[in-house]
Protein backbone atom coordinates (compact mmCIF):
# COMPACT_ATOMS: atom_id res chain seq x y z
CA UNK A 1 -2.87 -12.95 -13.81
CA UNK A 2 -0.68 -14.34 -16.39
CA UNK A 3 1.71 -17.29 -15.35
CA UNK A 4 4.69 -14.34 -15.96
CA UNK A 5 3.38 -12.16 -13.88
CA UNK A 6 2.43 -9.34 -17.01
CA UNK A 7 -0.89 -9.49 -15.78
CA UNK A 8 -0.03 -7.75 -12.31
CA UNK A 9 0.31 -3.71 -14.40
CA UNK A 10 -2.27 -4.18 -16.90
CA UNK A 11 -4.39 -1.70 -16.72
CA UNK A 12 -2.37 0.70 -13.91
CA UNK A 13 -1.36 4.05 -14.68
CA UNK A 14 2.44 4.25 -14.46
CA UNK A 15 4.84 7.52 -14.67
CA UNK A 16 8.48 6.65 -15.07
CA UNK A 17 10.90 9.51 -15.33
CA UNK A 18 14.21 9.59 -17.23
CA UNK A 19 12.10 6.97 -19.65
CA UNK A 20 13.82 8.39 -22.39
CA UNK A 21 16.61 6.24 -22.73
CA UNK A 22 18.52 3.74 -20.92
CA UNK A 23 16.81 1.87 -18.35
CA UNK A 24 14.12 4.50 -17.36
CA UNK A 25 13.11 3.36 -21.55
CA UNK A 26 13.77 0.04 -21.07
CA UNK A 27 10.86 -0.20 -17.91
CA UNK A 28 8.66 1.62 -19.80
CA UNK A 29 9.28 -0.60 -22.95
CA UNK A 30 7.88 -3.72 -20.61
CA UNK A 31 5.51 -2.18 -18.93
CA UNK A 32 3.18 -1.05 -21.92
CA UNK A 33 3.90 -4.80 -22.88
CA UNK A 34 2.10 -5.81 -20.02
CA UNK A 35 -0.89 -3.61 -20.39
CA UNK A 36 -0.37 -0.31 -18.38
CA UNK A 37 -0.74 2.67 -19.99
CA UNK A 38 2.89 4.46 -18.98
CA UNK A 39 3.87 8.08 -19.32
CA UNK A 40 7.36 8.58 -19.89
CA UNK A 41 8.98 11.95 -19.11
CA UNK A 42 12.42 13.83 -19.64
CA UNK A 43 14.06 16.74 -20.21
CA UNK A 44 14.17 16.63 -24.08
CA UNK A 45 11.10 16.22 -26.05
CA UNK A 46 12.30 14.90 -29.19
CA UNK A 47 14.13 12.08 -27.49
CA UNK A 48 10.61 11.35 -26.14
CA UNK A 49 8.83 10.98 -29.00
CA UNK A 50 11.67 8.60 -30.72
CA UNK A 51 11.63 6.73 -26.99
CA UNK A 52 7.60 6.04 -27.33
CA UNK A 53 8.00 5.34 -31.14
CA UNK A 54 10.14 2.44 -30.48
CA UNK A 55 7.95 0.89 -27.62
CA UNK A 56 5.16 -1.65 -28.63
CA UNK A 57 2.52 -1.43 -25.88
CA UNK A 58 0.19 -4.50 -25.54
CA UNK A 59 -3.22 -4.52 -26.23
CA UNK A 60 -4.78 -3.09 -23.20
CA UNK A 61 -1.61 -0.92 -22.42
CA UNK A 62 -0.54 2.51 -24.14
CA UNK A 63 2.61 4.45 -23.68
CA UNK A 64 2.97 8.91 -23.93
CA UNK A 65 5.58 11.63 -23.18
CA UNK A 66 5.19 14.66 -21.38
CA UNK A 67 8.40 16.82 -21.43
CA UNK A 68 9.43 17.89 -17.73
CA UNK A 69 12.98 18.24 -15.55
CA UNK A 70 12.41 16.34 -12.50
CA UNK A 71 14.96 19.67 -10.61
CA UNK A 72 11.75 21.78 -11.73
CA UNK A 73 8.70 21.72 -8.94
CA UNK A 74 6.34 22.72 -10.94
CA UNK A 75 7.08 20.74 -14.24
CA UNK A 76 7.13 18.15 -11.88
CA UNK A 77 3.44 18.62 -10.72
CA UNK A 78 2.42 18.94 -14.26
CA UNK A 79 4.24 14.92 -15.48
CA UNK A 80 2.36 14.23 -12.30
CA UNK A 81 -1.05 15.42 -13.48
CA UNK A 82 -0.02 14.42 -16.99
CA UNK A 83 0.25 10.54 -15.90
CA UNK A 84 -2.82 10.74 -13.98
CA UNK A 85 -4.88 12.23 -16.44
CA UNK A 86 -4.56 8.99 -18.25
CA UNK A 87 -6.77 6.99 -16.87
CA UNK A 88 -8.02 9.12 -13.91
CA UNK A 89 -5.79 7.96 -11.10
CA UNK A 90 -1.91 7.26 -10.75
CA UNK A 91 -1.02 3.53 -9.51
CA UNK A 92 2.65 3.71 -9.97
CA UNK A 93 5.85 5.41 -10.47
CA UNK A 94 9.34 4.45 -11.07
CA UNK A 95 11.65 7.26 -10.61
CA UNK A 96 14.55 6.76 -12.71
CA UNK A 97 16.09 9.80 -13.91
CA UNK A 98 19.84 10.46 -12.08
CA UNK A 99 23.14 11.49 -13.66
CA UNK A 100 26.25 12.04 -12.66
CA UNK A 101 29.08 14.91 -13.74
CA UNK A 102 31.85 14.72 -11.04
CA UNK A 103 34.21 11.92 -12.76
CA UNK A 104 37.38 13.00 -10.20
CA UNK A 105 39.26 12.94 -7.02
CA UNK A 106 37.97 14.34 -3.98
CA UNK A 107 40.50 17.14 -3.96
CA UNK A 108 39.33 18.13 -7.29
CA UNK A 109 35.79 17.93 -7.61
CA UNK A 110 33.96 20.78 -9.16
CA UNK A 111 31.29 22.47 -6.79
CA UNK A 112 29.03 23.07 -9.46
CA UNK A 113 29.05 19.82 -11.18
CA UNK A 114 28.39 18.44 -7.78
CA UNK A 115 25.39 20.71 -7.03
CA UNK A 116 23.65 19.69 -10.28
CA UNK A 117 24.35 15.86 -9.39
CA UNK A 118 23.16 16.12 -6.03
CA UNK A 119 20.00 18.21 -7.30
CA UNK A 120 19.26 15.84 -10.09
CA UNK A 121 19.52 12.62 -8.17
CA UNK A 122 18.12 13.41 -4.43
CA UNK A 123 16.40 16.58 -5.08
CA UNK A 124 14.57 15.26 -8.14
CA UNK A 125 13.87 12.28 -6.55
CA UNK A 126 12.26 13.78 -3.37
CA UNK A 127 10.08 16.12 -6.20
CA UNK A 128 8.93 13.31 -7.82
CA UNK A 129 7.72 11.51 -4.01
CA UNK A 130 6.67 14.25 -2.87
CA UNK A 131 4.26 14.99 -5.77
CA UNK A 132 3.50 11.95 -6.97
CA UNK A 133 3.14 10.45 -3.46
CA UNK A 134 -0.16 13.04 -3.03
CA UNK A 135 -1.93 11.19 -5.99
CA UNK A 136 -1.07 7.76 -4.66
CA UNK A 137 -2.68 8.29 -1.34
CA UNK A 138 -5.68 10.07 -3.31
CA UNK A 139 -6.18 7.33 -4.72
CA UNK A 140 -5.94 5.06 -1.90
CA UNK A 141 -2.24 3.43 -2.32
CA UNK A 142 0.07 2.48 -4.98
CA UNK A 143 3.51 1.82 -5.68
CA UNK A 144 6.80 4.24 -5.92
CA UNK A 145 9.86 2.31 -7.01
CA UNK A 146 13.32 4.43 -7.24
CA UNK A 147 16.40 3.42 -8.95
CA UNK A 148 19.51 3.96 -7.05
CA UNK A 149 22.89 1.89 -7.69
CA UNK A 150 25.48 0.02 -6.35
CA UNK A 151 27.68 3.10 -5.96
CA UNK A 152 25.77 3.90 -3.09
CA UNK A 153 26.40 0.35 -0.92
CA UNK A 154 30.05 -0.23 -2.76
CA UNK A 155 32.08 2.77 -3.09
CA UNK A 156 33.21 3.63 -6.62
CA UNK A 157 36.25 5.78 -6.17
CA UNK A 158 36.77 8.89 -8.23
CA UNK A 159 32.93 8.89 -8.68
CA UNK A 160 32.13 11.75 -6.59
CA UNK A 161 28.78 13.02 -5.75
CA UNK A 162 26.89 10.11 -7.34
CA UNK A 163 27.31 7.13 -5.16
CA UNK A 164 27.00 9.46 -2.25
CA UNK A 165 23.39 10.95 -3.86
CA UNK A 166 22.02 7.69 -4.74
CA UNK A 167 22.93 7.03 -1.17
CA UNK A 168 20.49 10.22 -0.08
CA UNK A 169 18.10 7.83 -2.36
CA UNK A 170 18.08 5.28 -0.62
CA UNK A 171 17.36 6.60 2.79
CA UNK A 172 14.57 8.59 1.07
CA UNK A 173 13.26 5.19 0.18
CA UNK A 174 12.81 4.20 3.85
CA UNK A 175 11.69 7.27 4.78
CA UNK A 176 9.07 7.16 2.38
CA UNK A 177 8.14 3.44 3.04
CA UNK A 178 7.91 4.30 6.95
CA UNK A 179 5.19 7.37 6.23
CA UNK A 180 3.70 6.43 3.93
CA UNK A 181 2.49 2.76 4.97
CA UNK A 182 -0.19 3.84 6.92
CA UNK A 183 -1.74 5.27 3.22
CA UNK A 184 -1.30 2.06 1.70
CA UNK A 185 2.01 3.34 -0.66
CA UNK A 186 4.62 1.00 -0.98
CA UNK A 187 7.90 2.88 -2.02
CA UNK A 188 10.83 0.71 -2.73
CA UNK A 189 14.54 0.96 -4.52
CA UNK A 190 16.48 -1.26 -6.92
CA UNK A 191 20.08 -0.66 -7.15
CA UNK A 192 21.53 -1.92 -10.57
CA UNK A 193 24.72 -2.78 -11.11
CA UNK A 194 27.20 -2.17 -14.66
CA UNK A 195 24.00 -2.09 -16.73
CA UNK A 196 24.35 -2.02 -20.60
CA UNK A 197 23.27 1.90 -21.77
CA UNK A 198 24.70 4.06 -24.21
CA UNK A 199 25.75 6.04 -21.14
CA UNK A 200 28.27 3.45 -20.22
CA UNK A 201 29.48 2.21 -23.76
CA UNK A 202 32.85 3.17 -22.66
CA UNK A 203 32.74 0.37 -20.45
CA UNK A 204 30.13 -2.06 -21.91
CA UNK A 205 32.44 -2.07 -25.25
CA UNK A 206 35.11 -3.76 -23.44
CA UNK A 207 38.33 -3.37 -22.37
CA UNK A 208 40.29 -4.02 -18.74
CA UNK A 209 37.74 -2.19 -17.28
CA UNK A 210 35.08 -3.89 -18.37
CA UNK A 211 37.24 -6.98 -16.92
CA UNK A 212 38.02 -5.87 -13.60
CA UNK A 213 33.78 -5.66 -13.46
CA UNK A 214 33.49 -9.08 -14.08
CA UNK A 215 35.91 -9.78 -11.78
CA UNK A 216 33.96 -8.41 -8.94
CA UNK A 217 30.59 -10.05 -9.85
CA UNK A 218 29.93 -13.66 -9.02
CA UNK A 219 27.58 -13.77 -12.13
CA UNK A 220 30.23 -12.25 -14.47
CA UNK A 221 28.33 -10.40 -17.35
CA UNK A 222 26.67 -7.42 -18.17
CA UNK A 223 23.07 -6.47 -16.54
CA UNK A 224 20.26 -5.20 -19.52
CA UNK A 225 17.86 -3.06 -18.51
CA UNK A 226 15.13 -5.56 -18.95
CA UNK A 227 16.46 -7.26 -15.68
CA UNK A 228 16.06 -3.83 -13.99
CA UNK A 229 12.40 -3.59 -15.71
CA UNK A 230 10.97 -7.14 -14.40
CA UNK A 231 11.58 -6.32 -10.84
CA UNK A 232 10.68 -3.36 -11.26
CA UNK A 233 7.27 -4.53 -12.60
CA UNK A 234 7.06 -6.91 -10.04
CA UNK A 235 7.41 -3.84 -7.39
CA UNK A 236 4.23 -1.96 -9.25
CA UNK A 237 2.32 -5.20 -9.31
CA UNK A 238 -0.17 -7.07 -7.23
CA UNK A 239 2.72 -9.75 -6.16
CA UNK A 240 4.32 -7.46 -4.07
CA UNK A 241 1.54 -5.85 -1.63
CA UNK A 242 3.31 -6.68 1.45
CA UNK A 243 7.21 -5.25 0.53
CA UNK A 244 8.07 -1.54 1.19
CA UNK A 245 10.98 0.54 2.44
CA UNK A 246 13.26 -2.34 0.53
CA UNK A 247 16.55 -1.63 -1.07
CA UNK A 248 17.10 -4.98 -3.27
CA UNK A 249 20.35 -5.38 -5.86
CA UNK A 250 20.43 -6.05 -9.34
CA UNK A 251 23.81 -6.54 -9.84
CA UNK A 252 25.04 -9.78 -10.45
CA UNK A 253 26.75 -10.50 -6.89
CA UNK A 254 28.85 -7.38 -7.07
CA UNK A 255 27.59 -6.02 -3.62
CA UNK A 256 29.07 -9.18 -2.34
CA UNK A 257 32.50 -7.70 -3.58
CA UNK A 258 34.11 -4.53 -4.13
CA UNK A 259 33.40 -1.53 -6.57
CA UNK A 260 35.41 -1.36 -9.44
CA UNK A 261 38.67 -0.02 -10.47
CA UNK A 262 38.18 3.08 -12.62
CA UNK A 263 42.26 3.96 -12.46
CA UNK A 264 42.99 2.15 -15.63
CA UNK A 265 40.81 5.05 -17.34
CA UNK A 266 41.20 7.98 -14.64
CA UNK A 267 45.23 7.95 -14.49
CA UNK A 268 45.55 9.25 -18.26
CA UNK A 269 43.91 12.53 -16.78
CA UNK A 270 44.73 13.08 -13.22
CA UNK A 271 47.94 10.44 -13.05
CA UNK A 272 48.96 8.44 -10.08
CA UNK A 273 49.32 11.24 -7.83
CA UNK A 274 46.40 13.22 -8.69
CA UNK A 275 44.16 9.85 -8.20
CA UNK A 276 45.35 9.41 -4.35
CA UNK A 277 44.91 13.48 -3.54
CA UNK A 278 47.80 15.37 -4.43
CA UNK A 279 46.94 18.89 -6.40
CA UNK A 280 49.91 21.00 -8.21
CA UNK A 281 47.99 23.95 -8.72
């Protein structure tokens, strides 16, 4: 093994979902680095194929796409097979695909919205255990790493059904970890805090938002999704053999805090009153 630890995926078959962009692409990005052949998998093709463009793979590694919605069973079984077929085993997964489309009060969250949040980040989740989970024990053990957030330990008010679903995450996690021990698979969660993505440029770009983040964080600045990716990769590696069913931060401190403050941005649409429960209409 290399003295940074690369050496622990090289060679390991690894599906990450969501690996299109954001983190999900920035695990991916280090893993090929390190040598394991990754399959990346989303719902949009063409973002694929620019997300494996711009990842160099190492020597021994490789990276490919393979176009599935994590909501969808059977396109599920099929990124599954896909990631397998690879080498002729799966070793590890990282489950990273989650969203989030219920931005408002309690008192005015849309059902819908909240259905497709809650499908996308517990449902999707369990799909991508539950199948992927079958190929690990197969193939005598391996390593399922989930990203959750810290808006499932700190509430983020106004936020909805996303802290609350990456909350069903975690406790998937464990459940996971408990059954699946006795198989040899490890399944294990990282919960990142403010991490720079083109999802959250709004806040990344600055502004008292932004501010009131860094307040809340003993190690004030922005996360990258390269700190997500090396513990990550240190979860699918050989270092880590004897950790399961854990839920670790990557957040700078915040858990140690509070969530943050999203009224600076939230008043302009739903005002003062509308942010503590009151509905006109």
């Amino acid at each position: 093994m290399d003295a940074n630890g690369t050496g622990a995926v090289r060679g390991k078959s690894i599906l990450v979902t969501g690996g299109g962009s954001g983190i999900g692409l920035g695990v991916a990005s280090l893993l090929a680095g390190s040598g394991a052949h990754v399959t990346i998998c989303g719902r949009t093709e063409d973002k694929l194929i620019k997300a494996a463009a711009s990842v160099t793979p190492a020597h021994e590694g490789s990276i490919t796409h393979h176009a599935a919605d994590v909501t969808d069973e059977d396109a599920v079984v099929e990124a599954v097979a896909a990631a397998a077929a690879v080498t002729g085993c799966l070793d590890g997964v990282v489950a990273c695909a989650g969203g989030n489309e219920t931005i408002a009060p309690v008192t005015q969250i849309d059902v819908d919205a909240w259905r497709r949040t809650v499908e996308l980040n517990i449902t999707g989740t369990m799909l991508t255990l539950k199948h992927s989970a079958r190929e690990l024990v197969r193939g005598g053990g391996g390593s399922f790493v989930a990203i959750s957030s810290i808006a499932s330990s700190n509430t983020h008010r106004w936020f909805g059904a996303y802290g609350v679903s990456k909350s069903g995450v975690d406790h998937l996690v464990q459940l996971g970890a408990d059954e699946l021990g006795a198989s040899n698979v490890r399944v294990n969660c990282i919960r990142p805090g403010l991490t720079r993505t083109d999802l959250v440029a709004l806040i990344t770009d600055g502004g008292p938002l932004l501010e009131d983040y860094k307040a809340c964080t003993p190690l004030p600045r922005i996360g990258e999704p390269e700190d997500i990716a090396a513990l990550a990769r240190f979860l699918l590696g050989d270092e880590s053999t004897w950790i399961t069913g854990q839920i670790i931060n990557v957040d700078g401190g915040q858990m140690l805090r509070r969530g943050p403050d999203f009224s600076s941005m939230l008043e302009q649409v739903y005002g003062v009153d509308g942010l503590r429960g009151v509905v006109t209409q």
